[in-house]
Protein backbone atom coordinates (compact mmCIF):
# COMPACT_ATOMS: atom_id res chain seq x y z
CA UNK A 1 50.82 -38.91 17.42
CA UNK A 2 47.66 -39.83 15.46
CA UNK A 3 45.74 -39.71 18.94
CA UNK A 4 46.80 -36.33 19.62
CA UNK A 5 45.53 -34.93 16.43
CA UNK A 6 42.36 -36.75 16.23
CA UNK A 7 42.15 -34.82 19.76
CA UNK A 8 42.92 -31.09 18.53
CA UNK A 9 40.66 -32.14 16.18
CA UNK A 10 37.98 -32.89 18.25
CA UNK A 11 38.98 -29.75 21.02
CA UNK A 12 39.09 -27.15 17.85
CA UNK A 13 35.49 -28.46 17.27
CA UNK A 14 34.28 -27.56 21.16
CA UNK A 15 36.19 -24.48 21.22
CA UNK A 16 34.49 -22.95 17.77
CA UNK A 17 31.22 -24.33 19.47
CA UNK A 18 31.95 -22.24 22.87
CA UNK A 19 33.57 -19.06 20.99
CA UNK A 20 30.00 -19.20 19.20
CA UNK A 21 27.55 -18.95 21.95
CA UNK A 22 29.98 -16.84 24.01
CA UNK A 23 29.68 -14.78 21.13
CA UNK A 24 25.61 -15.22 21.19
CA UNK A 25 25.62 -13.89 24.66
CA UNK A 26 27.79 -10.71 23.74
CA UNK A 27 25.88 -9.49 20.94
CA UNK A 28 22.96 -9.89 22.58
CA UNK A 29 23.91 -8.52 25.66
CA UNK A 30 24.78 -5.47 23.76
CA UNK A 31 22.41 -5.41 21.23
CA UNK A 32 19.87 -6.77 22.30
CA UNK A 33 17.01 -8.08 19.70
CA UNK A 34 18.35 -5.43 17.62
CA UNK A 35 21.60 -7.20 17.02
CA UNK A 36 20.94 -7.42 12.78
CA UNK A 37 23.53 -9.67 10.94
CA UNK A 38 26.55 -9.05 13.05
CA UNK A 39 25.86 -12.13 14.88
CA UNK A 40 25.30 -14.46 12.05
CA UNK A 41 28.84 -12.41 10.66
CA UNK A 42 30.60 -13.64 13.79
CA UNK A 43 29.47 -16.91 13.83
CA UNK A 44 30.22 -17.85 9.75
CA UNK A 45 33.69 -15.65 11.06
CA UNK A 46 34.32 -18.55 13.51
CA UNK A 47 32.96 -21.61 11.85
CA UNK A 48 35.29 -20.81 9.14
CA UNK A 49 37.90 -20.36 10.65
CA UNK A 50 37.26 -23.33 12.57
CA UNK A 51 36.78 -25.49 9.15
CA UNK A 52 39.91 -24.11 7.80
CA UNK A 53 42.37 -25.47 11.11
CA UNK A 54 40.38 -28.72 11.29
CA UNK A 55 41.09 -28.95 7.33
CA UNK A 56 44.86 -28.99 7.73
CA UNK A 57 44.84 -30.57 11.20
CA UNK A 58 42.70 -33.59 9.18
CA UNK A 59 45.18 -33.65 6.54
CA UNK A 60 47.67 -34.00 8.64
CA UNK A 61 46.05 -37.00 10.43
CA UNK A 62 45.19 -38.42 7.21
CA UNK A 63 48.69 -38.52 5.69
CA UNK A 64 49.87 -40.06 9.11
CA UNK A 65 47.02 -42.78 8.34
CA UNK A 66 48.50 -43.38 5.04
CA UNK A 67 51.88 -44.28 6.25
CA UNK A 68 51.20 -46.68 8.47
């Protein structure tokens, strides 16, 4: 069990990574160099959303930890 989250740990990590430059690549695709702050939006968007799951996914591991 503690493998598997130290895993979705690790995979929600890559994923926000990936959802970030695929995100990159949109924008500017659309946009352009004229893309302003709705990159930069996206991006704090995602890593925050990422930080909150890893946050309860940790805690999680960690109380798992404690146990043992």
């Amino acid at each position: 069990m503690i493998n598997l989250l130290e895993a979705w740990i690790r995979w929600i990590f890559i994923a926000g990574f990936v959802l970030s430059m695929l995100a990159l690549g949109i924008v500017s695709a659309q946009l352009g160099l004229e893309r302003q702050d709705r990159f930069e939006v996206i991006v704090i968007s995602i890593t925050w959303l990422v930080l909150i799951v890893n946050c309860i996914v940790a805690g999680k591991l960690f109380r798992k930890k404690m146990k043992i």
